[in-house]
C-alpha atoms as a PDB file:
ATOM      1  CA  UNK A   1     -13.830 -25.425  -3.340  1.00  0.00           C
ATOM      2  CA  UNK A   2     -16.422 -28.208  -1.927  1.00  0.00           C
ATOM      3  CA  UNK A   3     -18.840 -29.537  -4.907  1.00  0.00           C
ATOM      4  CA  UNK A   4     -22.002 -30.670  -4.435  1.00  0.00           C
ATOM      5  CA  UNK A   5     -20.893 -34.536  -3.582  1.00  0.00           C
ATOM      6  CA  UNK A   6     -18.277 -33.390  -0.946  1.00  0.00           C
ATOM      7  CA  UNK A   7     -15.586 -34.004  -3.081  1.00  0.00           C
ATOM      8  CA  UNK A   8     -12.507 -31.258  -3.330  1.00  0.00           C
ATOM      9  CA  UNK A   9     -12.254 -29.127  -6.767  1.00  0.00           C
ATOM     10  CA  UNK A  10      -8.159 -29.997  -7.742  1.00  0.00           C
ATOM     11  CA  UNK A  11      -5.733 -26.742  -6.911  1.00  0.00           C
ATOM     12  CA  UNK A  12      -5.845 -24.489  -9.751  1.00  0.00           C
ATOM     13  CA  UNK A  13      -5.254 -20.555 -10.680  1.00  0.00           C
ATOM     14  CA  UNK A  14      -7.273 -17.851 -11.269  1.00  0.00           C
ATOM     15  CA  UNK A  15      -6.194 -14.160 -12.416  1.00  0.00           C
ATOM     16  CA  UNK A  16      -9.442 -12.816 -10.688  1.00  0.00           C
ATOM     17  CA  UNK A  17     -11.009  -9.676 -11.797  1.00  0.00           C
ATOM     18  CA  UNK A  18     -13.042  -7.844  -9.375  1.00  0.00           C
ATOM     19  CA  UNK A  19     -15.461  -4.727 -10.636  1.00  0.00           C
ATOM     20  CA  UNK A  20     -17.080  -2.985  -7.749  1.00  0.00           C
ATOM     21  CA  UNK A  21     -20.421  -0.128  -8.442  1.00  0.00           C
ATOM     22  CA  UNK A  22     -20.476   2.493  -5.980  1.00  0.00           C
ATOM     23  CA  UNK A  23     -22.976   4.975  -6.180  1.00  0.00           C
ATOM     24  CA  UNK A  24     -24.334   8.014  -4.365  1.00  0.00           C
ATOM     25  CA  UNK A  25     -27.093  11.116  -4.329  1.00  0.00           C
ATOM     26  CA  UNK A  26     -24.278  14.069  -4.446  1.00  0.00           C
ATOM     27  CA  UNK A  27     -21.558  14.425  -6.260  1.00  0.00           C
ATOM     28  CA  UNK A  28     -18.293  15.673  -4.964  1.00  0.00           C
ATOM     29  CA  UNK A  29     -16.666  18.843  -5.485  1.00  0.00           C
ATOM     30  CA  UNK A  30     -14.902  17.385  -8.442  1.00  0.00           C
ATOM     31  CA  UNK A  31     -18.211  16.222  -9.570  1.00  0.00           C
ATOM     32  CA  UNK A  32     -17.333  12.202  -8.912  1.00  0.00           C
ATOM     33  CA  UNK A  33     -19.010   9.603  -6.713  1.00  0.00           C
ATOM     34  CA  UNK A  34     -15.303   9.042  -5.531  1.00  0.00           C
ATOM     35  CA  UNK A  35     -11.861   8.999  -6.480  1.00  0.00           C
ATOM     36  CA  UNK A  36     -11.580   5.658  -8.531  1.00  0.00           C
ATOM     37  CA  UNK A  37      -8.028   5.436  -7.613  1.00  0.00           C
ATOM     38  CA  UNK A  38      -8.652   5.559  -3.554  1.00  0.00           C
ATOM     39  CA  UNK A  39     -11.593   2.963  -4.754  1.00  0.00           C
ATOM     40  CA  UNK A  40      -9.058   0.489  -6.310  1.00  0.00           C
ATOM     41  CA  UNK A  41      -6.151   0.824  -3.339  1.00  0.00           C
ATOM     42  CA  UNK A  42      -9.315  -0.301  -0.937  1.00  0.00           C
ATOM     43  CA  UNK A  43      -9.754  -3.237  -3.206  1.00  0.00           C
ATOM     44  CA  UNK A  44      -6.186  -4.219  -3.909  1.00  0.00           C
ATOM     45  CA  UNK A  45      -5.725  -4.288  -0.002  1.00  0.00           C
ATOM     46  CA  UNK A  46      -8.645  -6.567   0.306  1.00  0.00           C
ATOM     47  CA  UNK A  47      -7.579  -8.681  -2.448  1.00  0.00           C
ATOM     48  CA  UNK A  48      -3.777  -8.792  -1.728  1.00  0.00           C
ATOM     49  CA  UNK A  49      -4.505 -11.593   0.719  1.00  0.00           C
ATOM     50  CA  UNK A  50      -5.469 -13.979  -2.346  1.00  0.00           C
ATOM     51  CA  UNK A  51      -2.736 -13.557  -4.593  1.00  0.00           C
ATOM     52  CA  UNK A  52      -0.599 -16.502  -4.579  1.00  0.00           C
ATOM     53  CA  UNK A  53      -2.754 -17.990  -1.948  1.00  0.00           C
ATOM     54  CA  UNK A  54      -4.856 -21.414  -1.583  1.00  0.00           C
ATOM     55  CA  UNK A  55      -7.889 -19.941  -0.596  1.00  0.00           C
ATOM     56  CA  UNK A  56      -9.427 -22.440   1.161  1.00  0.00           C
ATOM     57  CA  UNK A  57      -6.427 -22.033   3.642  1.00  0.00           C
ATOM     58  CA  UNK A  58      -7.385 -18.334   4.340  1.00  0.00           C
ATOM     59  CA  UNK A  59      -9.536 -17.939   7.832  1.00  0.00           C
ATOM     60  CA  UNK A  60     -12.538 -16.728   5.975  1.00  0.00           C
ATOM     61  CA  UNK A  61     -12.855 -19.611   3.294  1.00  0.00           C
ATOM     62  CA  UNK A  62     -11.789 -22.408   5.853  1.00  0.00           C
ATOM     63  CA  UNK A  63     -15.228 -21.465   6.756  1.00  0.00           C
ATOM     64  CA  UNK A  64     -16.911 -20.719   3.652  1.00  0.00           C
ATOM     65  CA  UNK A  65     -16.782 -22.449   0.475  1.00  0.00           C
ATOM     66  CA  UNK A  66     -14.023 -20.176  -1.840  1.00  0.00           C
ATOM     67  CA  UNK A  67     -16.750 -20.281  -4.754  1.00  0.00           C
ATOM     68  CA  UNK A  68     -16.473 -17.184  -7.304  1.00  0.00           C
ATOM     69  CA  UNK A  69     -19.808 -15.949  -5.288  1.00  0.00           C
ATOM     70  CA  UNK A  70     -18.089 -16.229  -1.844  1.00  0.00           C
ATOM     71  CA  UNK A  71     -15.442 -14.153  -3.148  1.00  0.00           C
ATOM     72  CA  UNK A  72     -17.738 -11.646  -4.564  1.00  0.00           C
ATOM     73  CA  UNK A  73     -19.023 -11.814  -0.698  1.00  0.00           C
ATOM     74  CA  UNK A  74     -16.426 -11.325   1.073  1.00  0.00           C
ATOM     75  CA  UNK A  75     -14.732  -8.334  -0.806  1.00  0.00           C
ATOM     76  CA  UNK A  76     -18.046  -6.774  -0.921  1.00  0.00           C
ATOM     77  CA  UNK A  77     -18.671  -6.956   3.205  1.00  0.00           C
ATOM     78  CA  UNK A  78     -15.218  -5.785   3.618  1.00  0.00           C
ATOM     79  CA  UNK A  79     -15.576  -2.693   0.894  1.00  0.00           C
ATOM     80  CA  UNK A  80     -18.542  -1.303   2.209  1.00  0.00           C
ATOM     81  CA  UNK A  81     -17.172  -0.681   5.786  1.00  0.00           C
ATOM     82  CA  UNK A  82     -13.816   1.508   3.987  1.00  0.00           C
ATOM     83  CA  UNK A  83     -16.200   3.614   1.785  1.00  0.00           C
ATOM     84  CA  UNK A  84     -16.341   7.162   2.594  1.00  0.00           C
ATOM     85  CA  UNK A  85     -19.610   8.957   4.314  1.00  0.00           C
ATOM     86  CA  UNK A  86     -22.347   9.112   1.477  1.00  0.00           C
ATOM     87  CA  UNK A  87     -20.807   6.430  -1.019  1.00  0.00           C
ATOM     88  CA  UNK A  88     -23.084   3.469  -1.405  1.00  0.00           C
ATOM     89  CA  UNK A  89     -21.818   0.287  -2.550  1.00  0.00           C
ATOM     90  CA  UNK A  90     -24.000  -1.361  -4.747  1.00  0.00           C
ATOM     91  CA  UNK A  91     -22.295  -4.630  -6.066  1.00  0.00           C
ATOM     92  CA  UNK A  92     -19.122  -6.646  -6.511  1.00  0.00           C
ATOM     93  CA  UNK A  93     -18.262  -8.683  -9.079  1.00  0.00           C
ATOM     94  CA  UNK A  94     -15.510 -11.489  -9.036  1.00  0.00           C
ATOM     95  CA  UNK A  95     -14.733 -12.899 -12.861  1.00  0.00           C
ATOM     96  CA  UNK A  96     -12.567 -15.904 -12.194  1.00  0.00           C
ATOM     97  CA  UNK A  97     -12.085 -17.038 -15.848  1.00  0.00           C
ATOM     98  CA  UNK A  98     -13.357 -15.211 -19.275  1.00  0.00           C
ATOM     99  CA  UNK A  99     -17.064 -15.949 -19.469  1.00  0.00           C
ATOM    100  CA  UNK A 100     -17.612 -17.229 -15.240  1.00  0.00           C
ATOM    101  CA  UNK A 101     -18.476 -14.524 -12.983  1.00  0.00           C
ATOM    102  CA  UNK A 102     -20.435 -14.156 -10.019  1.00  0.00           C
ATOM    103  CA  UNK A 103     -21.711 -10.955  -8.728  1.00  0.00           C
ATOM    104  CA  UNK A 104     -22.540  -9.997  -4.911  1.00  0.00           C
ATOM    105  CA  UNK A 105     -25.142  -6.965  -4.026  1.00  0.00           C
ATOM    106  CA  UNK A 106     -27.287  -6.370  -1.260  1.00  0.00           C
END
């Protein structure tokens, strides 16, 4: 990540925890927004591409800064697109270390 001076943050790990909210004005015939499980295969697919990965070497945060928010970001614009017809997503929320988190909604 860039700081504020220009200067590089030093390579380090996360164990990233993402939390999406999806919501919507019907229930399905099961009486659920969605299936939680088909929920968390869309987000390990988006998020496979970080594990074990310097993310500032990935095509989307050579252009944008890989901050916690970023993140948030970037699995949120991706999500939304996979949900199915009627399921809103409402926010994503990227916890990169107990007590730092960043949350993205529109």
């Amino acid at each position: 990540m860039t700081l504020p001076d220009g200067s590089k943050e030093p390579i380090h790990d996360h164990d990233w925890l993402v939390t999406t909210v999806v919501g919507s004005e019907e229930l399905d015939e099961m009486g659920v927004v969605m299936d939680f499980h088909v929920l968390k295969g869309m987000v390990e697919q988006i998020t496979t591409e970080f594990e074990d990965a310097l993310l500032g070497e990935l095509p989307h945060f050579r252009r944008n800064n890989a901050s916690a928010e970023n993140v948030a970001r970037h699995v949120y614009v991706r999500l939304r697109g996979q949900l199915p017809h009627g399921v809103a997503l409402r926010s994503v929320s990227v916890v990169e270390e107990p007590g730092c988190s960043a949350q993205f909604a529109e």
